[in-house]
N, C-alpha and C. Protein backbone atom coordinates (compact mmCIF):
# COMPACT_ATOMS: atom_id res chain seq x y z
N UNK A 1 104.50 86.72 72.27
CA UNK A 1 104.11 87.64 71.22
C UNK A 1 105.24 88.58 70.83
N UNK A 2 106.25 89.14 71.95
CA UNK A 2 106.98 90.05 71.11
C UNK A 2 107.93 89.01 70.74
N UNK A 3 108.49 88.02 71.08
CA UNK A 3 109.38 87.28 70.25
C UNK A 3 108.99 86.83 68.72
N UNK A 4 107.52 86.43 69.09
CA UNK A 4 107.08 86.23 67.51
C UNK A 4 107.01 87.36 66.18
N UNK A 5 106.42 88.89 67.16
CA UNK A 5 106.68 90.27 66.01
C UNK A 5 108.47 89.98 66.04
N UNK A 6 109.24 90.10 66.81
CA UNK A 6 110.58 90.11 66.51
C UNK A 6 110.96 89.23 64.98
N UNK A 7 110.65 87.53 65.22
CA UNK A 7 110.70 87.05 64.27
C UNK A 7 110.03 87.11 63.22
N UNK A 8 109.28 87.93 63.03
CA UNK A 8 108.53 88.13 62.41
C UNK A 8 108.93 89.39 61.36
N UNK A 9 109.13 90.15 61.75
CA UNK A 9 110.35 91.71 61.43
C UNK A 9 111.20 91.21 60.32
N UNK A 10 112.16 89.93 60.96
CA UNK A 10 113.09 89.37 60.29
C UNK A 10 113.09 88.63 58.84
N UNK A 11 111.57 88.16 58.96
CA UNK A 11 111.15 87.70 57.43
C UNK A 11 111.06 88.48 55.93
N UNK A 12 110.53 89.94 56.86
CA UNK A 12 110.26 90.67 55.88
C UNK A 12 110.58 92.29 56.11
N UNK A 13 110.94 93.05 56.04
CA UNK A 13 111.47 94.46 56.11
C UNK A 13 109.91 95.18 55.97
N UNK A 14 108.81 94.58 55.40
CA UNK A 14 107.98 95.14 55.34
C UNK A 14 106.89 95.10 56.07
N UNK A 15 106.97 94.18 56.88
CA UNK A 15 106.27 93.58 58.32
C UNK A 15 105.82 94.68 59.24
N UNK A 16 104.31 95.06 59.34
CA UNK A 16 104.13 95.84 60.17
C UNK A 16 102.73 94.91 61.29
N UNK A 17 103.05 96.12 62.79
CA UNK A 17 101.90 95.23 63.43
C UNK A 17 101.06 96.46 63.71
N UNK A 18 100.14 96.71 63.62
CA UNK A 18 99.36 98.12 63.81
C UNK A 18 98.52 97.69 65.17
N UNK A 19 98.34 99.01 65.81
CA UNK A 19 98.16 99.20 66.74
C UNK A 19 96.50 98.49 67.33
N UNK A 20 96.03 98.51 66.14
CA UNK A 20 94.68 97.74 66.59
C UNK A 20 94.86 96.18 66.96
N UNK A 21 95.67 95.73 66.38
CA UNK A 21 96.27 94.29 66.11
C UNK A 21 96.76 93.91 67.27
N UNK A 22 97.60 95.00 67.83
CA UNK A 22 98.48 95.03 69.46
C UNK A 22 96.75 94.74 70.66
N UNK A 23 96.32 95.78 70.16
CA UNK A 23 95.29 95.78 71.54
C UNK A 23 94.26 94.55 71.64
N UNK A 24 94.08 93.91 69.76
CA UNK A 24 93.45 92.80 70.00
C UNK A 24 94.22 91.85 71.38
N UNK A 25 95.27 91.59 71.04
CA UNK A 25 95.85 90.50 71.43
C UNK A 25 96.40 90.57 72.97
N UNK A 26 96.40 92.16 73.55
CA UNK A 26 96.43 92.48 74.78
C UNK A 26 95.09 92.45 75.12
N UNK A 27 94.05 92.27 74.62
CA UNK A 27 92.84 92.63 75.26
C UNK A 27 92.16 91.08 75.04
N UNK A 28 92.74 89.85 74.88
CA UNK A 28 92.77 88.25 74.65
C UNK A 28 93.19 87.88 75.94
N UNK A 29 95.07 88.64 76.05
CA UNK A 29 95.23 88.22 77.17
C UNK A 29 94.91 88.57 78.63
N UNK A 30 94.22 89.87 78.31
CA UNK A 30 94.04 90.19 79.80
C UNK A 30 92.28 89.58 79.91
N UNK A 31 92.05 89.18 78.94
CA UNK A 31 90.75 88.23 79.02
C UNK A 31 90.96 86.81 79.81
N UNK A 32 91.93 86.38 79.00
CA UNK A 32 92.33 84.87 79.83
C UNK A 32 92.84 84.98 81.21
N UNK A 33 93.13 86.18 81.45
CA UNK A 33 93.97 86.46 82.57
C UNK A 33 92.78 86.12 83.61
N UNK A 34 91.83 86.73 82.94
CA UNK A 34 90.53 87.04 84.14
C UNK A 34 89.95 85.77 84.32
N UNK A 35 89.86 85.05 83.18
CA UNK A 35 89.13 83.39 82.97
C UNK A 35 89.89 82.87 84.04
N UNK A 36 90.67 82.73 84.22
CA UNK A 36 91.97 82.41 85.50
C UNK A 36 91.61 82.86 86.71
N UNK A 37 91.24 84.13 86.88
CA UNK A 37 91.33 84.45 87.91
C UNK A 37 89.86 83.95 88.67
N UNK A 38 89.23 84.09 87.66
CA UNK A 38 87.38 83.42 88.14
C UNK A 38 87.08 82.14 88.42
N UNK A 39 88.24 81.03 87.64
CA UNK A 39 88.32 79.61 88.04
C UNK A 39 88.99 79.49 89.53
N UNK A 40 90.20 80.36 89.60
CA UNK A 40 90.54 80.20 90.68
C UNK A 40 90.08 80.62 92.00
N UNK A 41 88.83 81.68 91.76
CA UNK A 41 87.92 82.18 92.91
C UNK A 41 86.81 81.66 93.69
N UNK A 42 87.23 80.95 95.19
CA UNK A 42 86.46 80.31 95.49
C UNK A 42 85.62 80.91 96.78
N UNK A 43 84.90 80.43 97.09
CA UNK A 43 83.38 80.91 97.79
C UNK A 43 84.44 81.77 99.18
N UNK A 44 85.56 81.25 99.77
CA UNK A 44 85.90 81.47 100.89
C UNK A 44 86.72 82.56 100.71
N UNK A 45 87.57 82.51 99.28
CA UNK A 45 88.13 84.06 99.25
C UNK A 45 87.26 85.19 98.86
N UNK A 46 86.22 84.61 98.42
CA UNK A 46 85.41 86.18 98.75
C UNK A 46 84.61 86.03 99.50
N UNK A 47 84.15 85.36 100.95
CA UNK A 47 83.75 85.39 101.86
C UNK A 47 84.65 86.42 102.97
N UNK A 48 86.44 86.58 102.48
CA UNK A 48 87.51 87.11 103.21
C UNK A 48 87.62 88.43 102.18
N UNK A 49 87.23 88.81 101.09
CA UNK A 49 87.32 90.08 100.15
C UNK A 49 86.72 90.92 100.76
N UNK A 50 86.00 91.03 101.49
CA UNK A 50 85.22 92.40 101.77
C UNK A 50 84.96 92.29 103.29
N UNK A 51 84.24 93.40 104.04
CA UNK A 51 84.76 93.18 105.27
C UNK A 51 83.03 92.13 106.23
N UNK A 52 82.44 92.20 104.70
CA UNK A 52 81.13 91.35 105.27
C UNK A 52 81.14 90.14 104.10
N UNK A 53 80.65 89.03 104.57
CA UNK A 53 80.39 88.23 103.15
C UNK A 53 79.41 88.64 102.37
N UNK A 54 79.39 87.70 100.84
CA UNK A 54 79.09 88.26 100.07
C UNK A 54 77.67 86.70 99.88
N UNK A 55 76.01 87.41 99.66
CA UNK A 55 75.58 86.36 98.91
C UNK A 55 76.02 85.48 98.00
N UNK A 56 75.00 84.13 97.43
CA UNK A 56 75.68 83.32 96.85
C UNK A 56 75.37 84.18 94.85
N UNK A 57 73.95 84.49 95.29
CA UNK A 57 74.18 85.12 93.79
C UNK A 57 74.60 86.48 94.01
N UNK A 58 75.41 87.14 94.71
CA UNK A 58 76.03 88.19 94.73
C UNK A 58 77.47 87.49 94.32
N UNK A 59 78.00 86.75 94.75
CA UNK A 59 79.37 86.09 94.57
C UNK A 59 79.30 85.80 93.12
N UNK A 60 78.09 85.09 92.54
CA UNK A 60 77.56 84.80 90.93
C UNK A 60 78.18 86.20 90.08
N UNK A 61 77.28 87.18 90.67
CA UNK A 61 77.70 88.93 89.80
C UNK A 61 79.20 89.34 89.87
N UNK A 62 79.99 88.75 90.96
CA UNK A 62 81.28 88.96 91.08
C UNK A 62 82.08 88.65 90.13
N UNK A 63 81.57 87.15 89.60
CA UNK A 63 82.75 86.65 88.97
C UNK A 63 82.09 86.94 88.05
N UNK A 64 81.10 86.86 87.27
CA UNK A 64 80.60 87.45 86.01
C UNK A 64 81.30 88.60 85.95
N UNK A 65 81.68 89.74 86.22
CA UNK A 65 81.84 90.95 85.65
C UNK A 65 83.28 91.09 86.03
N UNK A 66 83.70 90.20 86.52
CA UNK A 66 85.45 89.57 86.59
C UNK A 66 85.54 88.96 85.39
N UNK A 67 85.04 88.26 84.95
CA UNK A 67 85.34 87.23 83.78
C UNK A 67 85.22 87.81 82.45
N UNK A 68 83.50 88.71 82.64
CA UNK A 68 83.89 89.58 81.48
C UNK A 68 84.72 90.90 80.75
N UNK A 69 85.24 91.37 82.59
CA UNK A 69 85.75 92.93 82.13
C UNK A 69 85.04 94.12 81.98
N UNK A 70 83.64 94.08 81.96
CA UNK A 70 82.41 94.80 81.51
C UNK A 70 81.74 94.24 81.48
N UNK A 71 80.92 94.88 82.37
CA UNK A 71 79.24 94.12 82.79
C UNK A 71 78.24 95.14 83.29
N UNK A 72 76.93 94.29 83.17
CA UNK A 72 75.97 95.49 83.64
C UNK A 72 75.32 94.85 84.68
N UNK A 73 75.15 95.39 85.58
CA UNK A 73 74.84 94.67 87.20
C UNK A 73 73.56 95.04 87.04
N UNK A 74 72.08 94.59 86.78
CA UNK A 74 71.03 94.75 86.83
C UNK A 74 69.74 94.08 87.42
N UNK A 75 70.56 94.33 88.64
CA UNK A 75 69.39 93.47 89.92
C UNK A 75 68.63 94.09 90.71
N UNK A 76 67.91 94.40 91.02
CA UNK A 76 66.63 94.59 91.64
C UNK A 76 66.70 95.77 92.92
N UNK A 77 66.26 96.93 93.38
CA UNK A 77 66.75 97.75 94.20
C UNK A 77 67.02 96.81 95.38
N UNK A 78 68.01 97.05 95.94
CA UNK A 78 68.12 96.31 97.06
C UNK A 78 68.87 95.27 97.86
N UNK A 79 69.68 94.83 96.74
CA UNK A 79 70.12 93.49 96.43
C UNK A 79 71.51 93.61 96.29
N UNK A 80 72.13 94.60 96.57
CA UNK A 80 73.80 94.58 96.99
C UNK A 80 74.11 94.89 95.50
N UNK A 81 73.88 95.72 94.35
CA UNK A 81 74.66 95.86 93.20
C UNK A 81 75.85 96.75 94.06
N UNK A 82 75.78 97.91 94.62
CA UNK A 82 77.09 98.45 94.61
C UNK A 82 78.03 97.46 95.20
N UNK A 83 77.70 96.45 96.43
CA UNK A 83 78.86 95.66 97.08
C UNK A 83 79.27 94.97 95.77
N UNK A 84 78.65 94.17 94.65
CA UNK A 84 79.08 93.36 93.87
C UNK A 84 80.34 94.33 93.39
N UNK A 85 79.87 95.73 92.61
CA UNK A 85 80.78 96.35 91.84
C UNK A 85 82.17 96.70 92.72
N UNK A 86 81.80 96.65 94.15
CA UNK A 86 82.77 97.01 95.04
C UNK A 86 83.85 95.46 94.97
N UNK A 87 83.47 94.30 95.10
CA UNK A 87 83.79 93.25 95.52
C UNK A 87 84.40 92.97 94.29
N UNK A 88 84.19 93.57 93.65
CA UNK A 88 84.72 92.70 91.47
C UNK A 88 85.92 94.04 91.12
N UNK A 89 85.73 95.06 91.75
CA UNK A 89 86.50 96.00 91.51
C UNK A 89 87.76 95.72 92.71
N UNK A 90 87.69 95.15 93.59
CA UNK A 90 88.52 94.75 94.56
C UNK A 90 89.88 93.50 93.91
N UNK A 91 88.63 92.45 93.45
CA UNK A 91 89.11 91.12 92.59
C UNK A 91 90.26 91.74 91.82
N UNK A 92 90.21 92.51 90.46
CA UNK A 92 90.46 93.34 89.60
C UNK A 92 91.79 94.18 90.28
N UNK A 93 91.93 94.98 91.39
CA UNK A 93 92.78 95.70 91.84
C UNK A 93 93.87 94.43 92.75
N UNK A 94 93.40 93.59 93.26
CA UNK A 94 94.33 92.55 93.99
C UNK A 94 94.92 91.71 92.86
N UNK A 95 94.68 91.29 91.48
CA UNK A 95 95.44 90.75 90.66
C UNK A 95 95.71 91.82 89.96
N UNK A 96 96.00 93.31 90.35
CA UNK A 96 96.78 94.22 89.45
C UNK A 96 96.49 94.86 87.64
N UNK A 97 95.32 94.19 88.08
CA UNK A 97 94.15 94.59 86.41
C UNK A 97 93.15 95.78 86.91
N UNK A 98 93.62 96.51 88.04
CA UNK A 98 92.51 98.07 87.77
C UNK A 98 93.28 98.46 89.06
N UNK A 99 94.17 99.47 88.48
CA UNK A 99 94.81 100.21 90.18
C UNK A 99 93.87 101.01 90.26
N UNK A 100 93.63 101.98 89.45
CA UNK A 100 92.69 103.09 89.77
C UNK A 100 91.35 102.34 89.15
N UNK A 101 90.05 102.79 90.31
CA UNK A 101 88.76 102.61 90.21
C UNK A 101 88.04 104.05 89.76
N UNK A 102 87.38 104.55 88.66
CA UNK A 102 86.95 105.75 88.95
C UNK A 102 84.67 105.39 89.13
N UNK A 103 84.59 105.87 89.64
CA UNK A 103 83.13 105.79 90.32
C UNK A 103 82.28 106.75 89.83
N UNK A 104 81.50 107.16 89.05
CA UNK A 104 80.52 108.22 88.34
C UNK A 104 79.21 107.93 88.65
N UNK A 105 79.07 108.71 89.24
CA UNK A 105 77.43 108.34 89.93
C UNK A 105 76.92 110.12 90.32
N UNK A 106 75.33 109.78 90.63
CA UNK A 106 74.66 111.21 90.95
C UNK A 106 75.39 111.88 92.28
N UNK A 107 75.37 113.49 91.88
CA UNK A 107 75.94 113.86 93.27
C UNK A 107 75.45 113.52 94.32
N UNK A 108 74.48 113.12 94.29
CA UNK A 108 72.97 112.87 95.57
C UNK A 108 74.31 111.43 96.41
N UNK A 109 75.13 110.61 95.61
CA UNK A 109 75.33 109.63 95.99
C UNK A 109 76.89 109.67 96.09
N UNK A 110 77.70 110.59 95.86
CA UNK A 110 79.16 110.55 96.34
C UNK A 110 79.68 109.84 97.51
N UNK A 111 79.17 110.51 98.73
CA UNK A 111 79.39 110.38 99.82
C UNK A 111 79.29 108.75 100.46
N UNK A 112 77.30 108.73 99.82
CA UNK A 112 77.31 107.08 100.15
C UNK A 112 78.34 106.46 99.74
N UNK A 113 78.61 106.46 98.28
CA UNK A 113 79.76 105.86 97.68
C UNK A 113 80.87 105.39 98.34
N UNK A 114 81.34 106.60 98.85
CA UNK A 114 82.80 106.95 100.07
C UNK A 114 82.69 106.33 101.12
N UNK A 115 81.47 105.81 101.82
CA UNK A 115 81.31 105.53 103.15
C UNK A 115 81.31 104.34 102.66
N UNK A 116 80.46 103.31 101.49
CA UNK A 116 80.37 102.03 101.42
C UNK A 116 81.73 101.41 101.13
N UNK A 117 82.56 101.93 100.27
CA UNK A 117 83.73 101.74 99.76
C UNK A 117 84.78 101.08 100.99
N UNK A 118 84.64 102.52 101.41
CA UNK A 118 85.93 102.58 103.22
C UNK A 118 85.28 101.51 104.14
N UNK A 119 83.90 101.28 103.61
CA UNK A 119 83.26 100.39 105.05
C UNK A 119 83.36 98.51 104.40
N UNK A 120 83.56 98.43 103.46
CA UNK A 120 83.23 96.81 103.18
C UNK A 120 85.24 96.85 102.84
N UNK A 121 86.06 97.91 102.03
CA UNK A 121 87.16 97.50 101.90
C UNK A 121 88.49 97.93 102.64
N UNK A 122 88.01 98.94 103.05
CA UNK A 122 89.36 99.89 103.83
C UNK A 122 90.42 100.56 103.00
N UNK A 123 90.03 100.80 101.53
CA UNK A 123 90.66 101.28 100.58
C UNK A 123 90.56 102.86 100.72
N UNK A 124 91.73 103.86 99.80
CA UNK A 124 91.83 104.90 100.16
C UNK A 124 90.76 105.11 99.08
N UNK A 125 89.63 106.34 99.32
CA UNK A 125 88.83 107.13 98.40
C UNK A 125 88.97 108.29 98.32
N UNK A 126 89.08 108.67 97.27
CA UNK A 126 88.82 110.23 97.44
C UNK A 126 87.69 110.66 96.31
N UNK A 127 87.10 111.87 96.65
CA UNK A 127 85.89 112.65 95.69
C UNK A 127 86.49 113.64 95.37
N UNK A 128 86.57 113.59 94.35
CA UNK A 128 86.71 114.66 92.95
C UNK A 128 85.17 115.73 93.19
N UNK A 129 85.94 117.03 93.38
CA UNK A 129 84.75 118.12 93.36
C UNK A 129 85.35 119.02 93.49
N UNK A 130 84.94 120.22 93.48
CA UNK A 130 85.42 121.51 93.65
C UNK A 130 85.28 121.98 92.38
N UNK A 131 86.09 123.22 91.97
CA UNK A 131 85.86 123.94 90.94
C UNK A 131 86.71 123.18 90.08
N UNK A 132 87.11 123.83 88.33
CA UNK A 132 87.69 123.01 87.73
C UNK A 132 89.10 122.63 87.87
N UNK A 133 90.08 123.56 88.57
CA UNK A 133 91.30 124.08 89.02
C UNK A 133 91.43 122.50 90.29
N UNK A 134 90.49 122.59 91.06
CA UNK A 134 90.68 121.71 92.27
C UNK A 134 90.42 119.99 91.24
N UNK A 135 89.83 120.23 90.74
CA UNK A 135 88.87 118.46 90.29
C UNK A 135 90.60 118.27 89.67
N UNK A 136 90.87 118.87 88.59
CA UNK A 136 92.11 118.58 87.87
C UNK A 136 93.05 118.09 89.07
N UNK A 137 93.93 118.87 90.03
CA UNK A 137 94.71 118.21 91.15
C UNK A 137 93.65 116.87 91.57
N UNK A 138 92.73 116.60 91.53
CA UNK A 138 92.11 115.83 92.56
C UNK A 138 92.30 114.34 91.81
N UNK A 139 92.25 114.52 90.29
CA UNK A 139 92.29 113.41 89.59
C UNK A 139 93.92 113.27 89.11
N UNK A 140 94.96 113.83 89.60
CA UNK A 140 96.41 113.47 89.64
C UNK A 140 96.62 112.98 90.69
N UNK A 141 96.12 113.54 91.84
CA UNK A 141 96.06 112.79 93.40
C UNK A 141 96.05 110.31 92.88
N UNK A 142 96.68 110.49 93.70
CA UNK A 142 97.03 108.71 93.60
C UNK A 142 95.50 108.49 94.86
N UNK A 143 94.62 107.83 94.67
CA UNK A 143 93.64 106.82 95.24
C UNK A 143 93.46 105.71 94.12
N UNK A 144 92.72 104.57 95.27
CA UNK A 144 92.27 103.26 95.16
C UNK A 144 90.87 103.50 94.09
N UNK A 145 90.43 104.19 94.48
CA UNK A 145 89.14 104.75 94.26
C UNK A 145 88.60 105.87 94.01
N UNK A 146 88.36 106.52 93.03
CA UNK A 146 87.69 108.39 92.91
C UNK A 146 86.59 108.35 92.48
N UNK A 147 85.79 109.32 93.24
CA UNK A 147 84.33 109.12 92.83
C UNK A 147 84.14 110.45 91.90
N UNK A 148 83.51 110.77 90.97
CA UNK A 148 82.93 112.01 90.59
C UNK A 148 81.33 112.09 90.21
N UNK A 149 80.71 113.29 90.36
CA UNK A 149 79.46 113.18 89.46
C UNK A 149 79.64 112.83 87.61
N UNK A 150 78.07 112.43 87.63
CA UNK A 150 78.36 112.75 86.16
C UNK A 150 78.27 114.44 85.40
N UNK A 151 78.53 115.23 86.26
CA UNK A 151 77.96 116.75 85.74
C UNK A 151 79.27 116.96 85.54
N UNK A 152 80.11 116.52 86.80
CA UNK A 152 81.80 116.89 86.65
C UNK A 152 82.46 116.19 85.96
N UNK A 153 82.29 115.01 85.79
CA UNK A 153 83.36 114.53 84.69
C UNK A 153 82.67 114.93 83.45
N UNK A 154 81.47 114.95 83.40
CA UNK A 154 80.85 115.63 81.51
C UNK A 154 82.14 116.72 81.35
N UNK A 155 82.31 117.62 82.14
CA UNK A 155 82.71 118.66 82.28
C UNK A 155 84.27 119.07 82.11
N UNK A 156 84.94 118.07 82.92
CA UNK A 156 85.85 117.57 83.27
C UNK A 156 86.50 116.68 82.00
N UNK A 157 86.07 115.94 81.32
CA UNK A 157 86.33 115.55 79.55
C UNK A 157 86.51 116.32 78.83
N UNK A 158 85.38 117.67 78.98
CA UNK A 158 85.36 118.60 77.94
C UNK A 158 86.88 119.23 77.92
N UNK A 159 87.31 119.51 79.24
CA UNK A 159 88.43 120.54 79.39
C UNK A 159 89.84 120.21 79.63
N UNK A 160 89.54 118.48 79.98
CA UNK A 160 90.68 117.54 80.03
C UNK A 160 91.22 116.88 79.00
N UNK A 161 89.88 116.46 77.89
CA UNK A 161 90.42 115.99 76.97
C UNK A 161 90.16 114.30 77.41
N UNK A 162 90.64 114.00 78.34
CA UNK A 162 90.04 112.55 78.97
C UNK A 162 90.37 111.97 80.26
N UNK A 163 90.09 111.12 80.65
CA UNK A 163 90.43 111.14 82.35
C UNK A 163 90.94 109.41 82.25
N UNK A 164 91.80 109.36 83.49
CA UNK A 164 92.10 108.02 83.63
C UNK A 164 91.69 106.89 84.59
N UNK A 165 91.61 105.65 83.68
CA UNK A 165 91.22 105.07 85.25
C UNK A 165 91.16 103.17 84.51
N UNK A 166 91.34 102.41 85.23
CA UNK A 166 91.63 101.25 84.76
C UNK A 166 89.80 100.72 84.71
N UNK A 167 89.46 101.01 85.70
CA UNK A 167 87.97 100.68 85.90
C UNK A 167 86.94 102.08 86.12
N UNK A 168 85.43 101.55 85.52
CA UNK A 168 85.06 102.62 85.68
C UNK A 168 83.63 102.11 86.08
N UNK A 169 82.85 102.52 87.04
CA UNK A 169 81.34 102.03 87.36
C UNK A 169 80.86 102.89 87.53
N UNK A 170 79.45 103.00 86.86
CA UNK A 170 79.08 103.76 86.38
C UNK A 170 77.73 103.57 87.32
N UNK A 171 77.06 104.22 88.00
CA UNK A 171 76.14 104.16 89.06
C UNK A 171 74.71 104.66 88.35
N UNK A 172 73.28 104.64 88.07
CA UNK A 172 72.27 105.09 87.68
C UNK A 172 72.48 105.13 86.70
């Protein structure tokens, strides 16, 4: 692609590529990227992804929301949605398509969050909390994983302007 805008430049002085045009075609390839990565995912490497295996239709939700990039995990209380989002957000960070995970869920559930995270991956987490002074350092801080409420990041947008994160799961 940039060889082709290059040659492309050259035809005409008036040749422009606008920025929506760019993200189509980055957001194609990091599609195929994933189609790739879901063909190539077989029952035994994510039997070795997490520190327990994974059901067979839990492994199903994995690569679904690998393949699509965005998904809505809507299975039944009980039934391992957070391991899936944990296990697809893992997928995602080991082929270098989501360094940062950010996690938004009820305060009631931070902690669980933190404990399931560290317990199926051994990844670093940290929780975003404190006043607004602390949350700001907390979301420059480098983790695998940051959890916040949704009261604090509402909050936390307002005064940030926007927050970063390659992935984002969104809990309740």
């Amino acid at each position: 692609f940039p060889r082709f805008l290059q040659e492309a430049s050259t035809i005409s002085d008036t040749f422009r590529c606008y920025s929506d045009a760019l993200d189509f075609v980055l957001e194609q390839r990091e599609s195929h990227l994933r189609q790739q990565i879901v063909e190539e995912l077989d029952d035994k490497q994510l039997d070795t992804l997490l520190s327990v295996p994974l059901y067979p239709y839990q492994k199903e939700g994995v690569r679904f929301a690998v393949a699509k990039g965005r998904a809505l995990i809507a299975d039944e209380m009980g039934l391992g949605k957070t391991i899936q989002a944990i296990a697809a957000a893992e997928v995602l960070r080991l082929h270098h398509l989501a360094d940062s995970v950010l996690v938004v869920c009820p305060t009631s559930l931070k902690y669980q969050w933190k404990s399931e995270i560290e317990r199926f991956t051994g990844a670093d987490v940290l929780i975003v909390e404190g006043n607004a002074l602390h949350r700001q350092q907390l979301y420059e801080q480098t983790a695998s994983f940051k959890i916040v409420s949704y009261h604090s990041m509402a909050n936390d947008v307002k005064s940030l302007g926007r927050l970063h994160a390659d992935m984002v799961i969104l809990d309740e």
